[in-house]
PDB file of N, CA and C in Angstrom:
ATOM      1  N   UNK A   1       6.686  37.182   1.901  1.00  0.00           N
ATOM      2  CA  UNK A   1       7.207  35.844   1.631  1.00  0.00           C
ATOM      3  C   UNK A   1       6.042  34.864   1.532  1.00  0.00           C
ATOM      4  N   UNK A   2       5.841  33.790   0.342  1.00  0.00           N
ATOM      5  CA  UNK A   2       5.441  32.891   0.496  1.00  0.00           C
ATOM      6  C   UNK A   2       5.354  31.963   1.309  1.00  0.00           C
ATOM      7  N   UNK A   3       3.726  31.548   1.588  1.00  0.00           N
ATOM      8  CA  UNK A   3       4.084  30.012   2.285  1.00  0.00           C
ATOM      9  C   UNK A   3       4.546  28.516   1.764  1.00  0.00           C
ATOM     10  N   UNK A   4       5.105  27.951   2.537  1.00  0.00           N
ATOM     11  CA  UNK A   4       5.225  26.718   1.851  1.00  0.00           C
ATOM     12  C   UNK A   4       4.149  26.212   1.906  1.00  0.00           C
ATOM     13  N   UNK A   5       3.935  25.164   0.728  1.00  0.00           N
ATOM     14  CA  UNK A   5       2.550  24.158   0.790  1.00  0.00           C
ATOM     15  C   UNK A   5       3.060  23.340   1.467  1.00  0.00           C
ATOM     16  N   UNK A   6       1.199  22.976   1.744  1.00  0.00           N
ATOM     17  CA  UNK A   6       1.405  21.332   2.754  1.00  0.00           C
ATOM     18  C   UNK A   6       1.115  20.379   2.013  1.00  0.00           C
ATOM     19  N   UNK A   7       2.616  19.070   2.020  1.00  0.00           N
ATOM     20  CA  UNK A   7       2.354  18.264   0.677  1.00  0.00           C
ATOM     21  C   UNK A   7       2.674  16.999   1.638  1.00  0.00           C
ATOM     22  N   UNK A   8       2.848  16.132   0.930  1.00  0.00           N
ATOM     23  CA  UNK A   8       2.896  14.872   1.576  1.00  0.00           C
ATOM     24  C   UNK A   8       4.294  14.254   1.110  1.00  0.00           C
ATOM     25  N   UNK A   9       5.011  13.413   1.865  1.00  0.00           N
ATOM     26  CA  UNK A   9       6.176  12.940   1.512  1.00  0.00           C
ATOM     27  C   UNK A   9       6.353  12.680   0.320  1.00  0.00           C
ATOM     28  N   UNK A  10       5.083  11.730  -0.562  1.00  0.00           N
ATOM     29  CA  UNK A  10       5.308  11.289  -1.641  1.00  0.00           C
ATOM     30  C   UNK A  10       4.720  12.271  -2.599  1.00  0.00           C
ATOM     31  N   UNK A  11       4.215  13.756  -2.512  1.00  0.00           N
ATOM     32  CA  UNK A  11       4.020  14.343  -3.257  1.00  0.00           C
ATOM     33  C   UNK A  11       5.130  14.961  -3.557  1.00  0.00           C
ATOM     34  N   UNK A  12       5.922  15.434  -2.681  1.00  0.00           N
ATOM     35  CA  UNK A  12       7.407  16.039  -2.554  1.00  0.00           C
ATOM     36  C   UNK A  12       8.091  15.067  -3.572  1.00  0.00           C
ATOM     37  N   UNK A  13       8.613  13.874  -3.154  1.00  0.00           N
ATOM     38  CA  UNK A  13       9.356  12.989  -4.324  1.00  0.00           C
ATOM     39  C   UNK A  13       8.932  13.030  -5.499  1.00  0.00           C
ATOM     40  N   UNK A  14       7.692  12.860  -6.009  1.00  0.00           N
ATOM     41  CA  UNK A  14       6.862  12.955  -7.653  1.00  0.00           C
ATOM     42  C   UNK A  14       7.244  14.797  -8.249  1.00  0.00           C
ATOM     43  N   UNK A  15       7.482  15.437  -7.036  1.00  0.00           N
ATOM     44  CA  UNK A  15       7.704  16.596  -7.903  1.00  0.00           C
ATOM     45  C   UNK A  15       9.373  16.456  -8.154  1.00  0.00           C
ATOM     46  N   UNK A  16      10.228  16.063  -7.282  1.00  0.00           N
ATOM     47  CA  UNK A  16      11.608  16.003  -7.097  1.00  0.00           C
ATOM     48  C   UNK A  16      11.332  14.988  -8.679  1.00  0.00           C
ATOM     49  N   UNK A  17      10.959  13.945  -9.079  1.00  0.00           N
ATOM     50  CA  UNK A  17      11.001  13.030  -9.685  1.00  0.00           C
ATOM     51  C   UNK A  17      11.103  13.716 -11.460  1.00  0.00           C
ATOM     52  N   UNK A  18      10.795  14.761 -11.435  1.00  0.00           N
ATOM     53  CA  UNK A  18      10.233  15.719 -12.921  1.00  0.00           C
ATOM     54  C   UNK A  18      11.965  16.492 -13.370  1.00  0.00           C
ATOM     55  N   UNK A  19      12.659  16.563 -12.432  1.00  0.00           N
ATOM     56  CA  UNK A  19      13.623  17.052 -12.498  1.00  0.00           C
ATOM     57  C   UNK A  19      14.739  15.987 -12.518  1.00  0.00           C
ATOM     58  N   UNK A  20      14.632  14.686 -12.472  1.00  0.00           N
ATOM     59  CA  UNK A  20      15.636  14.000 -12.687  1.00  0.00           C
ATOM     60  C   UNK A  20      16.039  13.267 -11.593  1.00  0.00           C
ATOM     61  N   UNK A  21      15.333  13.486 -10.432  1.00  0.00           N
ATOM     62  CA  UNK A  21      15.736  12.637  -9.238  1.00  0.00           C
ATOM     63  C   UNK A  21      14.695  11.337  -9.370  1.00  0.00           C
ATOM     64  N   UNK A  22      15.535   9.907  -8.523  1.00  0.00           N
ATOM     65  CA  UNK A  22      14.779   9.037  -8.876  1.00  0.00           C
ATOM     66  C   UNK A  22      14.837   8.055  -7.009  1.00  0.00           C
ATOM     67  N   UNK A  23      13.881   7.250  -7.233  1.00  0.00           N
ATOM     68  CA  UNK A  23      14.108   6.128  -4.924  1.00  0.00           C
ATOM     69  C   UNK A  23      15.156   5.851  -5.537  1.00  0.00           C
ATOM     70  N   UNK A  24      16.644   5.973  -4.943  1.00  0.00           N
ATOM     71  CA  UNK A  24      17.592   5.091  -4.379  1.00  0.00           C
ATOM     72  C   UNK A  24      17.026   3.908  -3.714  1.00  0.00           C
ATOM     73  N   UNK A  25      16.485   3.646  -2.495  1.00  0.00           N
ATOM     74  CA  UNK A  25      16.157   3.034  -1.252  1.00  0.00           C
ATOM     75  C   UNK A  25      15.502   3.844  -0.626  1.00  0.00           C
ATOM     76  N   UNK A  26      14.745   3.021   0.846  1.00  0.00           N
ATOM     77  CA  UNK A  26      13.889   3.416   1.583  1.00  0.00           C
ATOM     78  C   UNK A  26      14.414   2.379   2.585  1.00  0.00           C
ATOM     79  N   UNK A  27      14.398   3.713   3.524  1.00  0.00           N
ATOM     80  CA  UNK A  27      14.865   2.633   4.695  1.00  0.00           C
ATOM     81  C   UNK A  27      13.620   2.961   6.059  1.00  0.00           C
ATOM     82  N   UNK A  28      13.030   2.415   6.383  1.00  0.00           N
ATOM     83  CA  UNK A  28      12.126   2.488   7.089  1.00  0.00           C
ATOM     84  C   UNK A  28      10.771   3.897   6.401  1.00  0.00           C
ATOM     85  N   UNK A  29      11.069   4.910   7.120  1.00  0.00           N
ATOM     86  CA  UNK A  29      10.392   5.934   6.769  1.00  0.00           C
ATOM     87  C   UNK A  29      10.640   6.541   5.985  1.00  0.00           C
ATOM     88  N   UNK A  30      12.251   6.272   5.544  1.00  0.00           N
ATOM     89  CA  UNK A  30      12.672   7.474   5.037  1.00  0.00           C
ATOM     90  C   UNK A  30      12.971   7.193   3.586  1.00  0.00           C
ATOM     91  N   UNK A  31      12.884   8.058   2.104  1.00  0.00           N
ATOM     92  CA  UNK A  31      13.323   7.517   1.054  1.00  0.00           C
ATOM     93  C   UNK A  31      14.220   8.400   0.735  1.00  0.00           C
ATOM     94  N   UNK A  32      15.342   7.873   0.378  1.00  0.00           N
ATOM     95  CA  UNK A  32      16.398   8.552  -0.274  1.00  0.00           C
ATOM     96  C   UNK A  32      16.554   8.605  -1.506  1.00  0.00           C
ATOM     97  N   UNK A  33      16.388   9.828  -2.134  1.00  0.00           N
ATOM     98  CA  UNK A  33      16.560   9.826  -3.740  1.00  0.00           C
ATOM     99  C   UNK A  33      17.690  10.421  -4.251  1.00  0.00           C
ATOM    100  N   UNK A  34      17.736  10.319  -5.254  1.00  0.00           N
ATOM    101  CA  UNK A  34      18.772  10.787  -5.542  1.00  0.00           C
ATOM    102  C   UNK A  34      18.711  10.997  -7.477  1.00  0.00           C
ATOM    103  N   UNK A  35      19.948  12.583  -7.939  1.00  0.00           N
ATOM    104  CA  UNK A  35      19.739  12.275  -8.762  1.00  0.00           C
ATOM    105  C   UNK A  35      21.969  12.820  -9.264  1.00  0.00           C
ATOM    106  N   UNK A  36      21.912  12.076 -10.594  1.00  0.00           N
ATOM    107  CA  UNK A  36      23.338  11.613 -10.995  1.00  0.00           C
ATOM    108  C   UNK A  36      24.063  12.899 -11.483  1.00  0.00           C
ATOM    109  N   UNK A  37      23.161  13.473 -12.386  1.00  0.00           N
ATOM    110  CA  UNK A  37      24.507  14.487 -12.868  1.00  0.00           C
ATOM    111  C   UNK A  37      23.381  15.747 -12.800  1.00  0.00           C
ATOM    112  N   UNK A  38      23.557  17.171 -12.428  1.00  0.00           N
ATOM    113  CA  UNK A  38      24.894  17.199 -11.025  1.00  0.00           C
ATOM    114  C   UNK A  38      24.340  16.062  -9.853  1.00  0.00           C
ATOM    115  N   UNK A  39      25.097  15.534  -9.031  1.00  0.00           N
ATOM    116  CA  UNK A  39      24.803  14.761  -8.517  1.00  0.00           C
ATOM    117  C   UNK A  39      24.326  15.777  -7.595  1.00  0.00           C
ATOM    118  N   UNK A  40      23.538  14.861  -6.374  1.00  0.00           N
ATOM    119  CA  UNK A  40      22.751  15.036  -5.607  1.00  0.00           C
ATOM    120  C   UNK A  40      21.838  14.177  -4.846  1.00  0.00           C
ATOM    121  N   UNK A  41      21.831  14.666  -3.372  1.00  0.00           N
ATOM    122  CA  UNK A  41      20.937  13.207  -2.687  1.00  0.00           C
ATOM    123  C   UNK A  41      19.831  13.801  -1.730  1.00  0.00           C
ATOM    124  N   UNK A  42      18.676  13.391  -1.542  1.00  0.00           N
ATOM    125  CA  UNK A  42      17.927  14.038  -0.643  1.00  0.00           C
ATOM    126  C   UNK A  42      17.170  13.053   0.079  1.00  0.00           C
ATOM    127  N   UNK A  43      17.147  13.298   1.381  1.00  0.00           N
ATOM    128  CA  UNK A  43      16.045  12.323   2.235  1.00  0.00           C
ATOM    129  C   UNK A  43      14.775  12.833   2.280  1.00  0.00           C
ATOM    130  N   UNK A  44      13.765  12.269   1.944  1.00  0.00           N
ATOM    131  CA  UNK A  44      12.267  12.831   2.180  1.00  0.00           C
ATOM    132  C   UNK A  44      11.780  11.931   3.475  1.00  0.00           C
ATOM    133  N   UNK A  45      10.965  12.487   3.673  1.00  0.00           N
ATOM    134  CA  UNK A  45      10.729  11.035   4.778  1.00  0.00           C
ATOM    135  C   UNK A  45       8.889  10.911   4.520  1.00  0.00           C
ATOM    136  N   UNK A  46       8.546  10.110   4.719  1.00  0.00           N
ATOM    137  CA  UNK A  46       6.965   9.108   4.284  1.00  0.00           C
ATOM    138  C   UNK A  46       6.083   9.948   4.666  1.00  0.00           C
ATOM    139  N   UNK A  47       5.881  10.665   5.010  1.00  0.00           N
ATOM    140  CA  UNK A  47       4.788  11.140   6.363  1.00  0.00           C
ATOM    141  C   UNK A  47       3.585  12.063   5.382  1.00  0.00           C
ATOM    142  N   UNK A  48       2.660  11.580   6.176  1.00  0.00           N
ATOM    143  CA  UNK A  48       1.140  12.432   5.619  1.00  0.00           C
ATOM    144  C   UNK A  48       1.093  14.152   5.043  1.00  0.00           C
ATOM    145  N   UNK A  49       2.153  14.378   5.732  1.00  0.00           N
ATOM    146  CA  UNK A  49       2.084  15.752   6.047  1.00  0.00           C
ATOM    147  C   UNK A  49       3.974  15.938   6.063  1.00  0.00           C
ATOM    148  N   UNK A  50       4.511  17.032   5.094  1.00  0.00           N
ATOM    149  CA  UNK A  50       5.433  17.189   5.902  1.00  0.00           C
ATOM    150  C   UNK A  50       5.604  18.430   6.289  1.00  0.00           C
ATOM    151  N   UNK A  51       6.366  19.073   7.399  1.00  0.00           N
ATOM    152  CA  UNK A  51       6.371  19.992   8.568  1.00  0.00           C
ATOM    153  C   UNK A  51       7.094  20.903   7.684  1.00  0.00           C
ATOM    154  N   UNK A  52       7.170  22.129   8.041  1.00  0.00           N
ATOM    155  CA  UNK A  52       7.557  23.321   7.111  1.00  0.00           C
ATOM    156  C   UNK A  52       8.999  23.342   7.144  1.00  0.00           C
ATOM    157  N   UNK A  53       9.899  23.640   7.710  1.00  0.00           N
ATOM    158  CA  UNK A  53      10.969  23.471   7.755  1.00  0.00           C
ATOM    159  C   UNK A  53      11.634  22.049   7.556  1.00  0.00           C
ATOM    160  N   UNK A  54      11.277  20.764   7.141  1.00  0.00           N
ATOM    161  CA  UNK A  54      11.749  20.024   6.857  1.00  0.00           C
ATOM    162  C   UNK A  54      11.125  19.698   4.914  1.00  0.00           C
ATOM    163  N   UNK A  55      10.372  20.521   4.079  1.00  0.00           N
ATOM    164  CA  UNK A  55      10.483  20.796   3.162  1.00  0.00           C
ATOM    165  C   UNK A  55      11.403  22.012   2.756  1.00  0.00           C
ATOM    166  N   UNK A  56      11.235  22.852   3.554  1.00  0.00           N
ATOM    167  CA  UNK A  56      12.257  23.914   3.440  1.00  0.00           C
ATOM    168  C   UNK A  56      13.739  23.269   3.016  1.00  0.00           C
ATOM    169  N   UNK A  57      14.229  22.495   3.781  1.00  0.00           N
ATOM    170  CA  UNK A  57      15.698  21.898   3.848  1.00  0.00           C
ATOM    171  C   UNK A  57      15.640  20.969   2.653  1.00  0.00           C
ATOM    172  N   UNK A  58      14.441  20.379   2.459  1.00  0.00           N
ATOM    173  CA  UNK A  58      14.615  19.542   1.261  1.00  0.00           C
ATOM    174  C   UNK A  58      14.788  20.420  -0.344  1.00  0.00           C
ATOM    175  N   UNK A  59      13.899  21.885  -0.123  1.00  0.00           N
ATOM    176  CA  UNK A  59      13.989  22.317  -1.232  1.00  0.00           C
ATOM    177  C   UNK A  59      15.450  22.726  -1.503  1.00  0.00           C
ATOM    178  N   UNK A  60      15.843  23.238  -0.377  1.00  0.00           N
ATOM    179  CA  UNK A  60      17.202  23.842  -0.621  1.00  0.00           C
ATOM    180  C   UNK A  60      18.019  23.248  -0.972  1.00  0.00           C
ATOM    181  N   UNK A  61      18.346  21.580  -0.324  1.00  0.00           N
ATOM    182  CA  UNK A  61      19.464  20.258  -0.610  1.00  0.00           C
ATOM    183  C   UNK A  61      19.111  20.297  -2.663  1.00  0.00           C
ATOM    184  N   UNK A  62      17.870  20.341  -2.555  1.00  0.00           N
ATOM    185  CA  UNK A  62      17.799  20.042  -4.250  1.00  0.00           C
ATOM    186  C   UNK A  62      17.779  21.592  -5.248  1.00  0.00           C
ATOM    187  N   UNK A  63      18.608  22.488  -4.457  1.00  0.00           N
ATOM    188  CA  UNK A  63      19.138  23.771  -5.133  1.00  0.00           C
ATOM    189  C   UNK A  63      17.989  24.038  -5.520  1.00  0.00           C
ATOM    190  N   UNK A  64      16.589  24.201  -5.106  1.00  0.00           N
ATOM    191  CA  UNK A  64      15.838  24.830  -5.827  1.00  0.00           C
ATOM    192  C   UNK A  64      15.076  26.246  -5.755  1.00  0.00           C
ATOM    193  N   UNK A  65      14.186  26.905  -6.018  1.00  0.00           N
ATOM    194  CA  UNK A  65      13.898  28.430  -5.283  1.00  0.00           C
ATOM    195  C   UNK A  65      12.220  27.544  -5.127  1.00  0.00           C
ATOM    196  N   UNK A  66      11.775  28.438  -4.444  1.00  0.00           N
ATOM    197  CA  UNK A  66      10.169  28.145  -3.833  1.00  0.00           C
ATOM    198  C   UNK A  66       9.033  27.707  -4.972  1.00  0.00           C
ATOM    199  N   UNK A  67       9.384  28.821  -5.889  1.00  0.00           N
ATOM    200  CA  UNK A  67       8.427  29.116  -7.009  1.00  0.00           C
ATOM    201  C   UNK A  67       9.203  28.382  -7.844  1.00  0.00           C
ATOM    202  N   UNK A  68      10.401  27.732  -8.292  1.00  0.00           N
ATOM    203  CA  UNK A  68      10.625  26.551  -9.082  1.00  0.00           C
ATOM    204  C   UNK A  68       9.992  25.351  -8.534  1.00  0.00           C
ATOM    205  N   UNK A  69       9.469  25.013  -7.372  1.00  0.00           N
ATOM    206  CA  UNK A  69       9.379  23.963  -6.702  1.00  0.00           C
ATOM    207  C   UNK A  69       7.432  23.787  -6.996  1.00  0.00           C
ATOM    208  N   UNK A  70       7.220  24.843  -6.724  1.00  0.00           N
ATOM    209  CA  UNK A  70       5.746  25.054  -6.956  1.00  0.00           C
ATOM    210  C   UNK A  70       5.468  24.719  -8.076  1.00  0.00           C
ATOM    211  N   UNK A  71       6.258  25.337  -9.361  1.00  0.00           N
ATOM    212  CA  UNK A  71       5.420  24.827 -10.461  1.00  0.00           C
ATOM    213  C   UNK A  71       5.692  23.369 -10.580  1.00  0.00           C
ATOM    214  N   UNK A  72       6.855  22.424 -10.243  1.00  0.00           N
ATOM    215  CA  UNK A  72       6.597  21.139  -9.857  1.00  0.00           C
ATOM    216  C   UNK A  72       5.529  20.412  -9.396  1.00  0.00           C
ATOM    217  N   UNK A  73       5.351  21.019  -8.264  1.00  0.00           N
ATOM    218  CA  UNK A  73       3.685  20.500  -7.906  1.00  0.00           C
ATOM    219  C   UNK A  73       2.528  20.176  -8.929  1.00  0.00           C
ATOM    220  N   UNK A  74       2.460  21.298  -9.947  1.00  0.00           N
ATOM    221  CA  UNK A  74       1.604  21.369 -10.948  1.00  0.00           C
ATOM    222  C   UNK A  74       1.580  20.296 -11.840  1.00  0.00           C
TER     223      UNK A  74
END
C-alpha cells in the first residue's frame, strides 16, 4: 500500500479545486468546499501539515482512489 503524501491544507483544496470543487466559506480554520453536481461537501482544515488519516477521510468524502488524488497534486 501506498503512502499518503504530506500536503498542506491548501494544497489539498487546489487539488480538490481541478475537479470541480470550489471555498464555500471558512470558518475559522476550517474551509468548506464544496462541489454542485454530483453534489458534494468537504471540510479541509488550514493546517501546515495535514495528519494522515484526516486526508484519508477527505479523499474518501470526495469519492476519490489514492492514485486519482495523486495525479491531482501534479
Amino acid at each position: 500500500m501506498t503512502r499518503l503524501p504530506r500536503i498542506s491544507g491548501r494544497e489539498c483544496l487546489k487539488a480538490l479545486q481541478r475537479i470541480g470543487y470550489y471555498l464555500k466559506r471558512q470558518e475559522g480554520s476550517h474551509m468548506i468546499v464544496r462541489r454542485d453536481n454530483p453534489f458534494s461537501q468537504v471540510v479541509i482544515p488550514d493546517h501546515k501539515e495535514l495528519d494522515r488519516g484526516t486526508l484519508h477521510s477527505i479523499i474518501c468524502q470526495a469519492n476519490l482512489g489514492l492514485e486519482e488524488f495523486r495525479e491531482l497534486l501534479q
